[in-house]
C-alpha atoms as a PDB file:
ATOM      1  CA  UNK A   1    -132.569 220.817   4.395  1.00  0.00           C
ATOM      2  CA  UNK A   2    -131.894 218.992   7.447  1.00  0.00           C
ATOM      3  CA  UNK A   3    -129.596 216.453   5.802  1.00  0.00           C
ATOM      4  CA  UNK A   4    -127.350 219.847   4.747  1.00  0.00           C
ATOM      5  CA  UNK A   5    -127.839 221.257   8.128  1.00  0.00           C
ATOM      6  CA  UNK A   6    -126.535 217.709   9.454  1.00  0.00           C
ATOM      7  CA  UNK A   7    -123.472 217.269   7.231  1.00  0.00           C
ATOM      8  CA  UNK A   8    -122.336 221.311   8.052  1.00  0.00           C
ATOM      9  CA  UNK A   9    -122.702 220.414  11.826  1.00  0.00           C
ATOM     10  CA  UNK A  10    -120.701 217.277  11.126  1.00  0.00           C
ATOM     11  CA  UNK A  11    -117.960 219.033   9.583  1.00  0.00           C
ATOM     12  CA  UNK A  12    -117.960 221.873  12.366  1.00  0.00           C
ATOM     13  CA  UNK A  13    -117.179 219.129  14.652  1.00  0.00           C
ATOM     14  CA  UNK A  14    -115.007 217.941  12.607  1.00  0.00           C
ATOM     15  CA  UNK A  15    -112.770 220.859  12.311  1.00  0.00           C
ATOM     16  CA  UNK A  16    -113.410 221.622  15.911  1.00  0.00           C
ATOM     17  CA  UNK A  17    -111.767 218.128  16.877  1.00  0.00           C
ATOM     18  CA  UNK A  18    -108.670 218.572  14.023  1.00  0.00           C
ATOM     19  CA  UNK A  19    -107.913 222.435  15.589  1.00  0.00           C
ATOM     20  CA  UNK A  20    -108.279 220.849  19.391  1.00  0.00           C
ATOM     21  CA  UNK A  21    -105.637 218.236  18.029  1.00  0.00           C
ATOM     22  CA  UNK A  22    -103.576 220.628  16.551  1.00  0.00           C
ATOM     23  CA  UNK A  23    -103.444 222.662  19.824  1.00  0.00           C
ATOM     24  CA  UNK A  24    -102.997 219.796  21.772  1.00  0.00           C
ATOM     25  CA  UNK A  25    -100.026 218.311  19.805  1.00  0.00           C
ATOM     26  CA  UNK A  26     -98.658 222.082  19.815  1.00  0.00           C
ATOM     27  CA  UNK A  27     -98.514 222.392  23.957  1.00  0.00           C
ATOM     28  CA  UNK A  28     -97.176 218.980  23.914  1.00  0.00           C
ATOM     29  CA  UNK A  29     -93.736 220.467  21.423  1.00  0.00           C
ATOM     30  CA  UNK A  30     -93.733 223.355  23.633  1.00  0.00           C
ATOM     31  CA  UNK A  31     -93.686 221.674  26.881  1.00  0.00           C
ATOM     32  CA  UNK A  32     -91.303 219.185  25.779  1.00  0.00           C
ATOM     33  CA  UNK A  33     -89.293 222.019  24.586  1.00  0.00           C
ATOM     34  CA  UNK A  34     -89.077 223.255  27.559  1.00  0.00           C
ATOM     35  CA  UNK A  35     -88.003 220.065  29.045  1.00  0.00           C
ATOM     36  CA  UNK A  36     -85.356 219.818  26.646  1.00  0.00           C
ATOM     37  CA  UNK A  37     -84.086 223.971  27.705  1.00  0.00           C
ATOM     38  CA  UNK A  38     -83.984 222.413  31.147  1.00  0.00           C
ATOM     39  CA  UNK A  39     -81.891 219.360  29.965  1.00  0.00           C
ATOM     40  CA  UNK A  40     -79.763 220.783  27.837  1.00  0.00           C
ATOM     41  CA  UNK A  41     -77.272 222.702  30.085  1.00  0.00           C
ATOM     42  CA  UNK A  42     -77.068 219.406  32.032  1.00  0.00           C
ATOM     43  CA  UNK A  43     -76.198 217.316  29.386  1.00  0.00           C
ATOM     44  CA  UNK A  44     -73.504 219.535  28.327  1.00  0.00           C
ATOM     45  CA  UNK A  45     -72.337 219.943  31.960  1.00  0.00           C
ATOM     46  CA  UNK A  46     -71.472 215.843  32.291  1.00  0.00           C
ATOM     47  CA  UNK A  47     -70.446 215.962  28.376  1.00  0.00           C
ATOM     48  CA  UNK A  48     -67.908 218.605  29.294  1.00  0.00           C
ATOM     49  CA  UNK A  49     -66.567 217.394  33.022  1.00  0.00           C
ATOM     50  CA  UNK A  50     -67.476 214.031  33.299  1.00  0.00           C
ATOM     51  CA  UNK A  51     -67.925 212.121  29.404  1.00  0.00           C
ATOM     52  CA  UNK A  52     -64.780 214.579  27.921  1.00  0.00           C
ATOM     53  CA  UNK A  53     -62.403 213.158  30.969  1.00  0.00           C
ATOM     54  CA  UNK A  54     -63.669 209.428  31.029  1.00  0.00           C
ATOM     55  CA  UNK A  55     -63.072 209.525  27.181  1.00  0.00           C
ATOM     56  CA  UNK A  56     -59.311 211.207  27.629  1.00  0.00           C
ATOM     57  CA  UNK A  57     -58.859 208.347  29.886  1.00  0.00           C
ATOM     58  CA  UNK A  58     -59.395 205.682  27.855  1.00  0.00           C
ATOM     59  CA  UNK A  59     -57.509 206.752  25.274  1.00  0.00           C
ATOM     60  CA  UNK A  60     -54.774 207.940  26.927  1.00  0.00           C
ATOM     61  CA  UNK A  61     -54.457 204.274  28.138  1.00  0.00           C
ATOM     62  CA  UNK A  62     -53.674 202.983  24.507  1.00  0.00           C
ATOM     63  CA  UNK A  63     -52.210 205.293  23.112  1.00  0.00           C
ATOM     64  CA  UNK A  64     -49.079 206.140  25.351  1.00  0.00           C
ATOM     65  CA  UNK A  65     -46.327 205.756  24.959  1.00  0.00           C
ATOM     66  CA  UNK A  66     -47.526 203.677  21.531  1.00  0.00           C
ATOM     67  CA  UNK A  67     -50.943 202.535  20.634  1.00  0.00           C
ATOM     68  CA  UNK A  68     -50.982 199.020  22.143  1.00  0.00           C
ATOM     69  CA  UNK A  69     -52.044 197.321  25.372  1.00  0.00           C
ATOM     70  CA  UNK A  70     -49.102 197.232  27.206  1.00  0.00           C
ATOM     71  CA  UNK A  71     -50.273 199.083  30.248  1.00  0.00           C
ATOM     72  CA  UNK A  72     -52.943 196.871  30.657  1.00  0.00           C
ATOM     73  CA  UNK A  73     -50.563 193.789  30.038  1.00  0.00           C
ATOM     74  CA  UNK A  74     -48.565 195.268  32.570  1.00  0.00           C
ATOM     75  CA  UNK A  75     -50.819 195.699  34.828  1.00  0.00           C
ATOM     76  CA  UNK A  76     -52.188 191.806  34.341  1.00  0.00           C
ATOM     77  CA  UNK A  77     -48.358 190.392  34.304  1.00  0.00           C
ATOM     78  CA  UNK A  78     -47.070 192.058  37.751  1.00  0.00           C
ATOM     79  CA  UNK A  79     -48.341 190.345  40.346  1.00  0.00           C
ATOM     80  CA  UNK A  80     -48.238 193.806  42.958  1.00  0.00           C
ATOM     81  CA  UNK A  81     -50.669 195.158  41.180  1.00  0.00           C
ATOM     82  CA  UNK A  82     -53.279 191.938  40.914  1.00  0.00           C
ATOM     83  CA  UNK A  83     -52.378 191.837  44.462  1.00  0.00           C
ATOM     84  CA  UNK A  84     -53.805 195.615  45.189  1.00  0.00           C
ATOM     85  CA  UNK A  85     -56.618 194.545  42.878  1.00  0.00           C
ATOM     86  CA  UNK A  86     -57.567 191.774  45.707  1.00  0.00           C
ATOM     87  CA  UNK A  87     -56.894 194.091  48.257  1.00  0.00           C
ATOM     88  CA  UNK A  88     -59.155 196.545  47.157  1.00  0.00           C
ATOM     89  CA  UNK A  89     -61.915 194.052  46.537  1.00  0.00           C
ATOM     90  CA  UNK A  90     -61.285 192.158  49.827  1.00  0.00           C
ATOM     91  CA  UNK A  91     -61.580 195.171  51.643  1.00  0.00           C
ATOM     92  CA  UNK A  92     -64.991 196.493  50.055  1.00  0.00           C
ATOM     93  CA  UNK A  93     -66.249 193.038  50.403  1.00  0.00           C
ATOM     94  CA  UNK A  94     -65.345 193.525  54.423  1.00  0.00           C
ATOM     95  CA  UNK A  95     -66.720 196.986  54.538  1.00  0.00           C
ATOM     96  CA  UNK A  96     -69.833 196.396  52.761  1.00  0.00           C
ATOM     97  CA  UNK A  97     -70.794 192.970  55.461  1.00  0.00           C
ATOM     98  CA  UNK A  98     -70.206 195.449  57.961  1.00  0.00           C
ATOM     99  CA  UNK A  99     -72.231 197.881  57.572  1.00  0.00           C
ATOM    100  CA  UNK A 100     -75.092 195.689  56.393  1.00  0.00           C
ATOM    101  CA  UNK A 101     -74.888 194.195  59.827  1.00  0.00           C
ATOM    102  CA  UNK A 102     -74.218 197.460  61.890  1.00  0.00           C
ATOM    103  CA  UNK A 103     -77.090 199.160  59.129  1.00  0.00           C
ATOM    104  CA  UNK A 104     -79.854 196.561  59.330  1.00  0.00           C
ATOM    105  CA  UNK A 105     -81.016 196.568  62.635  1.00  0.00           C
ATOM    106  CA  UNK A 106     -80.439 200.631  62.994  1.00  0.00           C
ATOM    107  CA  UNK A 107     -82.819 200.617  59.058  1.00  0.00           C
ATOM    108  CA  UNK A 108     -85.226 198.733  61.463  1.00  0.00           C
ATOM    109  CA  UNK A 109     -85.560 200.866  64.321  1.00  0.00           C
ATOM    110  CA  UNK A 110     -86.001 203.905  62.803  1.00  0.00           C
ATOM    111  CA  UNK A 111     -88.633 202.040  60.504  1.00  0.00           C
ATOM    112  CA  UNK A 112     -90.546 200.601  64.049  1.00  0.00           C
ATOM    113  CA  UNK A 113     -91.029 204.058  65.751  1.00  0.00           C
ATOM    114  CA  UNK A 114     -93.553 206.684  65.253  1.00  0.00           C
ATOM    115  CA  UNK A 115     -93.039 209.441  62.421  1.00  0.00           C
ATOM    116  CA  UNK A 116     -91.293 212.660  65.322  1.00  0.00           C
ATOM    117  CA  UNK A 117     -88.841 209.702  66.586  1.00  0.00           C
ATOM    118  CA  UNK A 118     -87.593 208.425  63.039  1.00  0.00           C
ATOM    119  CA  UNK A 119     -87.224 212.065  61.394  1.00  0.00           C
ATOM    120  CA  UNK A 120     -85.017 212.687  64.328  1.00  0.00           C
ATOM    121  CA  UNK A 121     -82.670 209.688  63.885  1.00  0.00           C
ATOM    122  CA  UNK A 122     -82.571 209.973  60.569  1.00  0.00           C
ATOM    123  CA  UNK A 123     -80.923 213.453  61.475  1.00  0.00           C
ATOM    124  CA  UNK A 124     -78.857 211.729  63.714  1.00  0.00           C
ATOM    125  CA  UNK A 125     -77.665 209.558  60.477  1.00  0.00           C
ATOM    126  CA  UNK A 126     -77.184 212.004  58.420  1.00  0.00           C
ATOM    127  CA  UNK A 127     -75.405 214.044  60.564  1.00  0.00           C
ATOM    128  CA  UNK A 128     -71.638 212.530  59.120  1.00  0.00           C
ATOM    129  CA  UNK A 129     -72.680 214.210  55.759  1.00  0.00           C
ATOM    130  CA  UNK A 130     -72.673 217.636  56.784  1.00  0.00           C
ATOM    131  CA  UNK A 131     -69.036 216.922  57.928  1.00  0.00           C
ATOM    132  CA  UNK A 132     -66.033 216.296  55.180  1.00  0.00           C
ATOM    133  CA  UNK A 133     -64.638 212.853  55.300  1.00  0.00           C
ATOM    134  CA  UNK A 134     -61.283 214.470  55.655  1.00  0.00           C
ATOM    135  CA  UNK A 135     -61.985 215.621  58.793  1.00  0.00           C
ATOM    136  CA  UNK A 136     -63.545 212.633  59.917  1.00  0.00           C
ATOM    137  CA  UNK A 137     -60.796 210.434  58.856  1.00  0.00           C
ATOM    138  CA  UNK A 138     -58.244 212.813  61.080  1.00  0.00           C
ATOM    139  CA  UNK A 139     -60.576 212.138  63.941  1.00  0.00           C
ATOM    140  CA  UNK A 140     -60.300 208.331  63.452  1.00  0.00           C
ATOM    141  CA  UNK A 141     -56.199 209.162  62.915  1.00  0.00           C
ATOM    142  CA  UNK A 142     -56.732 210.763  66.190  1.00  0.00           C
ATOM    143  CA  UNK A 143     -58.499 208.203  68.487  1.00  0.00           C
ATOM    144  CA  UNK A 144     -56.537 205.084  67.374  1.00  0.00           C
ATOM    145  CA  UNK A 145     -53.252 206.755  67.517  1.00  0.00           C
ATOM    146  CA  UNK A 146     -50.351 205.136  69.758  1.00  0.00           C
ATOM    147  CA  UNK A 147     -50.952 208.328  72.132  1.00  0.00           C
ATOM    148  CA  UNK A 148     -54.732 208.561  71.612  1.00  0.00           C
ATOM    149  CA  UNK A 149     -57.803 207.970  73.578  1.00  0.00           C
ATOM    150  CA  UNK A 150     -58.380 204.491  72.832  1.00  0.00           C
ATOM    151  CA  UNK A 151     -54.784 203.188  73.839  1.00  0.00           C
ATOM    152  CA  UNK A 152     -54.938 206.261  76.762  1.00  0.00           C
ATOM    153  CA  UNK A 153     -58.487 204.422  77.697  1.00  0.00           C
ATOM    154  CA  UNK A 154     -57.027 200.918  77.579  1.00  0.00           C
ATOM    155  CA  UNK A 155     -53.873 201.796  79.350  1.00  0.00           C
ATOM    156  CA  UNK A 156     -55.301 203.476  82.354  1.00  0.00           C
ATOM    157  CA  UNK A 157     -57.743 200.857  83.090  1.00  0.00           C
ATOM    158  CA  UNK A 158     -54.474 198.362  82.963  1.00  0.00           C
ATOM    159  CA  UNK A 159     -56.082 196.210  79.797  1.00  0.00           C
ATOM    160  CA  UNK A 160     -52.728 196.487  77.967  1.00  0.00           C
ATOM    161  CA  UNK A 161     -49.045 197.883  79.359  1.00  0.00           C
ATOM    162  CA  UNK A 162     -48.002 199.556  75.322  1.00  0.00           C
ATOM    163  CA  UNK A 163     -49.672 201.465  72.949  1.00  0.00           C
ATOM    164  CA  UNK A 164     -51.364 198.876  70.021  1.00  0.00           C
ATOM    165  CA  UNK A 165     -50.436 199.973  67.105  1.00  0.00           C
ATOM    166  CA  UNK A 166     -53.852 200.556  65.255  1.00  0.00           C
ATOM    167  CA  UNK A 167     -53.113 203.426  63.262  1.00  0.00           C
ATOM    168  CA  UNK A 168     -51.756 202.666  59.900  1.00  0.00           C
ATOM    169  CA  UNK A 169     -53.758 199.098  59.626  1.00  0.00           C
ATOM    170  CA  UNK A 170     -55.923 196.715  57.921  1.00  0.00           C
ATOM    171  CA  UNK A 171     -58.112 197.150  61.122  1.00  0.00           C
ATOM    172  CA  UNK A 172     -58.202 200.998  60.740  1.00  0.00           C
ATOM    173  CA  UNK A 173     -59.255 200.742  57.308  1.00  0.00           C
ATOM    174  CA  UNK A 174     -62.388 199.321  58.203  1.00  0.00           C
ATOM    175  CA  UNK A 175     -63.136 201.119  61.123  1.00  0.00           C
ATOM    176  CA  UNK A 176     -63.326 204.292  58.951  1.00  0.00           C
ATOM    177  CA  UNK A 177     -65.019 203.162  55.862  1.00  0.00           C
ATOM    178  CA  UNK A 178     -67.300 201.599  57.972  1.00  0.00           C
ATOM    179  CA  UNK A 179     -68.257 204.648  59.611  1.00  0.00           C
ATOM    180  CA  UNK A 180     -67.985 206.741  56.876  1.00  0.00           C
ATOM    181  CA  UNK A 181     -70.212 204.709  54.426  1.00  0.00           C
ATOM    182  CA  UNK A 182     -72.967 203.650  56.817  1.00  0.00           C
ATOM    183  CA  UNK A 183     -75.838 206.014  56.192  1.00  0.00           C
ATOM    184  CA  UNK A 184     -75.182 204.825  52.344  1.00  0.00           C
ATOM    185  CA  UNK A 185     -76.926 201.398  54.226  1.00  0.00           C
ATOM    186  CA  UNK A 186     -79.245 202.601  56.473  1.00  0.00           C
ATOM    187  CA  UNK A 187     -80.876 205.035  54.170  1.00  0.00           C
ATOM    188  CA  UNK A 188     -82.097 202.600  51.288  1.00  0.00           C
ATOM    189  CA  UNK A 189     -82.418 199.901  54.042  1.00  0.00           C
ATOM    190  CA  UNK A 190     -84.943 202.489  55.827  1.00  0.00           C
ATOM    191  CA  UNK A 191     -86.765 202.925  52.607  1.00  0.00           C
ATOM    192  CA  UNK A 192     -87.705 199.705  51.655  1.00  0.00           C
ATOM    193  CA  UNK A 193     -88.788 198.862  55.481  1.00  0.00           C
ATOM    194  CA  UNK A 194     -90.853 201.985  55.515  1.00  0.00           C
ATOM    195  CA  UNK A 195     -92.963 201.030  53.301  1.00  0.00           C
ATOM    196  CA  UNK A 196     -93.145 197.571  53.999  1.00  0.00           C
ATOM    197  CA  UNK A 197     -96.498 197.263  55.504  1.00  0.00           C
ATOM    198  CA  UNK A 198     -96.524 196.342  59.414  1.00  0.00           C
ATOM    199  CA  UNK A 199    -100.211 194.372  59.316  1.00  0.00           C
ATOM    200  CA  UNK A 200     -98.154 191.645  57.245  1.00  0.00           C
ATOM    201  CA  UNK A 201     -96.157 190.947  60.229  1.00  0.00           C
ATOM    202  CA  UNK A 202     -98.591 191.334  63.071  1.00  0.00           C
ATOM    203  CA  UNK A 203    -100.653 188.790  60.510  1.00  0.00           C
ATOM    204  CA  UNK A 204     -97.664 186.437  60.888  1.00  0.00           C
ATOM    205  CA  UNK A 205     -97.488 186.419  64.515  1.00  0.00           C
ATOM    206  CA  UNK A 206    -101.187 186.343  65.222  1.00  0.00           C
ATOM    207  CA  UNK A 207    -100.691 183.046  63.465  1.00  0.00           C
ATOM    208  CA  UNK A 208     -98.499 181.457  65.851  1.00  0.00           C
ATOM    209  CA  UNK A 209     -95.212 182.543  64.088  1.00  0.00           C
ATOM    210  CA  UNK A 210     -92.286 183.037  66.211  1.00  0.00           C
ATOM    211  CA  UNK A 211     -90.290 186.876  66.626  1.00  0.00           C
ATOM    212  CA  UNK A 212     -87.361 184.601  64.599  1.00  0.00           C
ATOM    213  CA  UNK A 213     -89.651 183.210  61.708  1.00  0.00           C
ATOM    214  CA  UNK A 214     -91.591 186.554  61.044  1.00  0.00           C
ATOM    215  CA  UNK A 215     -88.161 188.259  60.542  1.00  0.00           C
ATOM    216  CA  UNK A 216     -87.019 185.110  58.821  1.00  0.00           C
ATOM    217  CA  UNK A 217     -89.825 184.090  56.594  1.00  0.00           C
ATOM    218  CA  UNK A 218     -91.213 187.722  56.370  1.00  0.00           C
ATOM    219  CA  UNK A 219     -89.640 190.938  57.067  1.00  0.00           C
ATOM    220  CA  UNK A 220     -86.432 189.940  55.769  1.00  0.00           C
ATOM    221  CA  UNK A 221     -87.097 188.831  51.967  1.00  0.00           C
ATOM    222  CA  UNK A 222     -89.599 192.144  51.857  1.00  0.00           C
ATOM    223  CA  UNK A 223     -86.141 194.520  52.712  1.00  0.00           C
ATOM    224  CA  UNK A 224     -83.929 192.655  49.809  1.00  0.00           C
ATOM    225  CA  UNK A 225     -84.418 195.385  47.913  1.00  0.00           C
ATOM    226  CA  UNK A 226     -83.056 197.680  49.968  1.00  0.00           C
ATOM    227  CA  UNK A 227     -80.377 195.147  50.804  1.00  0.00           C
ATOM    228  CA  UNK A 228     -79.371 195.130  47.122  1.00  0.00           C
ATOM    229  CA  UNK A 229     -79.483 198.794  46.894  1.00  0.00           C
ATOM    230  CA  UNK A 230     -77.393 199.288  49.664  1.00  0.00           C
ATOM    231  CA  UNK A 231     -74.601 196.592  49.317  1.00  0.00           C
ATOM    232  CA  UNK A 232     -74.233 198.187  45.741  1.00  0.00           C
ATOM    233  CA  UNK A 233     -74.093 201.629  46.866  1.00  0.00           C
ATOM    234  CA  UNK A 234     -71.480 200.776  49.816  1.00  0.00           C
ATOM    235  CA  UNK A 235     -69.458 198.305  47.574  1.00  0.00           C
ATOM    236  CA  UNK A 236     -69.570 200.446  44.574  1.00  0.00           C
ATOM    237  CA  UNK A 237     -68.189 203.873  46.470  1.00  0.00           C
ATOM    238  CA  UNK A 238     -65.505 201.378  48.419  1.00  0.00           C
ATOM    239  CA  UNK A 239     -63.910 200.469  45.468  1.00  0.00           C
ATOM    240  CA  UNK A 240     -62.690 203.782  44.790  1.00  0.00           C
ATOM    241  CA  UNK A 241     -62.326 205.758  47.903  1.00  0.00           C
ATOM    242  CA  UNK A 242     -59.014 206.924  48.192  1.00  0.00           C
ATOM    243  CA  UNK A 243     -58.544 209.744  51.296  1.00  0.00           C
ATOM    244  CA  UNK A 244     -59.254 207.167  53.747  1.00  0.00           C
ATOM    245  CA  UNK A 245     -57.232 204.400  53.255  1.00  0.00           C
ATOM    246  CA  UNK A 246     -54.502 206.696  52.445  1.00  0.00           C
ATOM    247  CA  UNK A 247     -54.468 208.157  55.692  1.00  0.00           C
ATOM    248  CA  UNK A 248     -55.650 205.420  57.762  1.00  0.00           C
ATOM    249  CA  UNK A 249     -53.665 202.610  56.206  1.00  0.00           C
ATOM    250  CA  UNK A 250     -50.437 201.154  56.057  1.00  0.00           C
ATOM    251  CA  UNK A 251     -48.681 199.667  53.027  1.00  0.00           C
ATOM    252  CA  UNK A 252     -49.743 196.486  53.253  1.00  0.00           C
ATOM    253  CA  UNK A 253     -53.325 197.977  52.732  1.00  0.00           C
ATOM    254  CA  UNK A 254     -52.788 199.608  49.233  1.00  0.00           C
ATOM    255  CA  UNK A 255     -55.962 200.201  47.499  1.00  0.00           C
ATOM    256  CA  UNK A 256     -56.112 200.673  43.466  1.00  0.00           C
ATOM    257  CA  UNK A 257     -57.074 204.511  44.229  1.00  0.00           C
ATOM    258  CA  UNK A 258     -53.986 204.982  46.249  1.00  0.00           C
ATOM    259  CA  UNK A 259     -52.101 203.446  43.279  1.00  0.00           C
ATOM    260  CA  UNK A 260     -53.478 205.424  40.590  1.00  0.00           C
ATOM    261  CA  UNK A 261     -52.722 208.463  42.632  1.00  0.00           C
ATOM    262  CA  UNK A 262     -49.102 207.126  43.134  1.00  0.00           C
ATOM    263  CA  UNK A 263     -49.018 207.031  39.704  1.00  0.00           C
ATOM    264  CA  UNK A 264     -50.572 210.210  38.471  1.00  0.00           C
ATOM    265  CA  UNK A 265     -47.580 211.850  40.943  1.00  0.00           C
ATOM    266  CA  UNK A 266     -45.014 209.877  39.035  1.00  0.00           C
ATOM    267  CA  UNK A 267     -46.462 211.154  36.048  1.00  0.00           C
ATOM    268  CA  UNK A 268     -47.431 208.116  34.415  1.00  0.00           C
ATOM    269  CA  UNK A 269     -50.305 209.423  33.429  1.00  0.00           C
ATOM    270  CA  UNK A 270     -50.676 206.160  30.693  1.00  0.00           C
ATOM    271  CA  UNK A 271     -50.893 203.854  33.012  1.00  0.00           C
ATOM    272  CA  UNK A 272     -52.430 205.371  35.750  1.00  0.00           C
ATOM    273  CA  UNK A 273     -55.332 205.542  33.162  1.00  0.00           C
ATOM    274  CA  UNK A 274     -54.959 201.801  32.586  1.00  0.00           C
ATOM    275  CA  UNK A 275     -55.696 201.486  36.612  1.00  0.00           C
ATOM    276  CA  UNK A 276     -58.452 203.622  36.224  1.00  0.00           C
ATOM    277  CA  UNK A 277     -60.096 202.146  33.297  1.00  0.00           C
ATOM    278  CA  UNK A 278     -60.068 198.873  35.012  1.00  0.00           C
ATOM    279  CA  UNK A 279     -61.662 200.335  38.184  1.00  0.00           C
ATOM    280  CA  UNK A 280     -64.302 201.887  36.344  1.00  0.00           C
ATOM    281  CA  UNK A 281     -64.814 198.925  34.336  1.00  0.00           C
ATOM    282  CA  UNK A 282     -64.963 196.834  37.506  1.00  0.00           C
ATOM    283  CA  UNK A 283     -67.506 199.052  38.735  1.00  0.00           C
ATOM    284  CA  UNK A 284     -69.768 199.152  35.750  1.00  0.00           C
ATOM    285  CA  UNK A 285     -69.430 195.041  35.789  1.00  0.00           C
ATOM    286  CA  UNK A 286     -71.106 194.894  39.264  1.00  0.00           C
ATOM    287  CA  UNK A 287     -73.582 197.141  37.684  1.00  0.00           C
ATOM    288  CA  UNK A 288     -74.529 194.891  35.562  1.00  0.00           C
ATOM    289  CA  UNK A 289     -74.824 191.562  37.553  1.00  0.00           C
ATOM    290  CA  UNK A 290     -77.280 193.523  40.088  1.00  0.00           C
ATOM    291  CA  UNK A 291     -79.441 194.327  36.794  1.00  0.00           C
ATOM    292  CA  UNK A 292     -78.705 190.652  35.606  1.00  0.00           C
ATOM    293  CA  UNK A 293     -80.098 189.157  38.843  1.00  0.00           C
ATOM    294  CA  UNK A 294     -82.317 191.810  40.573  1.00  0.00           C
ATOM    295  CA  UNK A 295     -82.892 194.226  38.473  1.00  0.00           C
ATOM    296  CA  UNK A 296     -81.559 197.763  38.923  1.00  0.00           C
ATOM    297  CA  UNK A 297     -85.550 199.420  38.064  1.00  0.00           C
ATOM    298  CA  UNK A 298     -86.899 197.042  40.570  1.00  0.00           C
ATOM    299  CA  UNK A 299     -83.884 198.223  43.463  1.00  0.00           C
ATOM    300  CA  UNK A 300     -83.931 201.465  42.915  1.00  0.00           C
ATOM    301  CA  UNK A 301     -87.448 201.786  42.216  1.00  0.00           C
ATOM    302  CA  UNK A 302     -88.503 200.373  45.425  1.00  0.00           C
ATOM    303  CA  UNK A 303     -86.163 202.150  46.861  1.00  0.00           C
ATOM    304  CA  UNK A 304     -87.383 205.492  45.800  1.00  0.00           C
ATOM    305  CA  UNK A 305     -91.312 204.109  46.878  1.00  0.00           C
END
């Protein structure tokens, strides 16, 4: 009797345990149902405005006026537009060591002070996104203009007799992307220093460490992450801005977004897509030498820490 009474308690449990599995394995499809429901309409969102486009692109590229590579053998044989190609690189290159060295020791500060004083720079930083780059680049049009208050500043204090001409070169180029792509810097820069943990560095210097070798030795390979992060993001987005150097620039300063819009008015839409493709690929190929080297998971998810 109590053997019986054993094995029906056994197989109560069981089918206790198999219905408690089934339940569980049943909220698990619903929930990731419902994941999916949320997904979906994104998915179909970048299939439709962002995959659909790239796709059109590339094609177009080989397939007009014949389907062959002659755009981008064009492209490759003409030496004006391997020359933009340096241009644009040499100028991202530029703009991305300056604002690592205008970002890093701004990243810092806000990372040294108490929690009140860094929320309210970090305002301060992210004030230039609540205004469109447009209408910052006119303002930079407007200060460094042969009549504006730069050369008005210099001029009256008897520095220089003429207007410089700084509108409309090299020099302005920088000065705007600069400014404009800065918080992309500081705000992975602040990040990583934020959580890098201050006792480290007080250890350093309790042990006799100068202010240079702590930064040296300590606080600066701990930020390399953020470093990364940011050199990508700034180097990345310079590549293919477009309003400012097109306003701010002469024509000795042509970037390859400036080109393909040239292009795209001349309606050669073929190769304009060959300029593109190689822009994008460009991109994607810096892409994957930071995830060759450092790792995108390990930027980006320190970065996010």
């Amino acid at each position: 009797m109590a053997e019986s009474t054993a094995s029906v308690s056994i197989a109560d449990q069981t089918e206790s345990a198999g219905r408690n599995r089934a339940t569980l394995a049943r909220l698990r499809r619903e929930v990731q149902l419902r994941y999916i429901a949320v997904v979906i309409p994104l998915i179909l969102y970048l299939l439709f405005f962002y995959a659909y486009p790239v796709i059109a692109m590339l094609f177009r590229s080989v397939s007009e006026p014949t389907w062959s590579l002659t755009n981008y053998s064009h492209l490759v044989q003409t030496n004006v537009y391997v020359h933009v190609m340096w241009i644009t690189v040499w100028i991202s290159i530029v703009v991305t060591i300056c604002t690592l060295i205008l970002g890093y020791p701004v990243a810092y500060l806000i990372s040294s002070v108490t929690t009140t004083k860094s929320n309210l720079l970090i305002v301060l930083v992210l004030v230039p996104f609540w205004t469109s780059i447009l209408v910052r680049t006119y303002a930079w049009m407007v200060l460094l203009g042969r009549q504006g208050i730069i050369n008005e500043l210099l001029q009256s204090l008897g520095i220089i007799d003429q207007p410089l001409r700084l509108l409309n070169t090299r020099f302005a180029v920088y000065v705007s992307m600069v400014h404009i792509l800065l918080p992309f810097m500081i705000l992975p820069l602040y990040s990583v220093m934020r959580g890098i943990d201050r006792s480290v560095l007080r250890a350093a210097e309790g042990l006799g460490a100068r202010p240079s070798a702590v930064f040296r030795q300590v606080m600066l390979p701990l930020s390399l992450p953020g470093v990364a992060a940011g050199c990508l993001l700034v180097f990345i987005l310079s590549l293919g801005f477009y309003i400012t150097p097109a306003l701010v620039g002469g024509p000795k300063d042509l970037m390859i977004s400036v080109l393909i819009a040239q292009q795209v008015d001349l309606f050669n839409w073929a190769f304009a897509s060959a300029l593109a493709a190689v822009l994008l690929v460009g991109a994607l190929l810096i892409f994957v030498i930071f995830n060759r080297i450092l790792g995108v998971e390990k930027i980006f998810g320190e970065v996010r820490s």
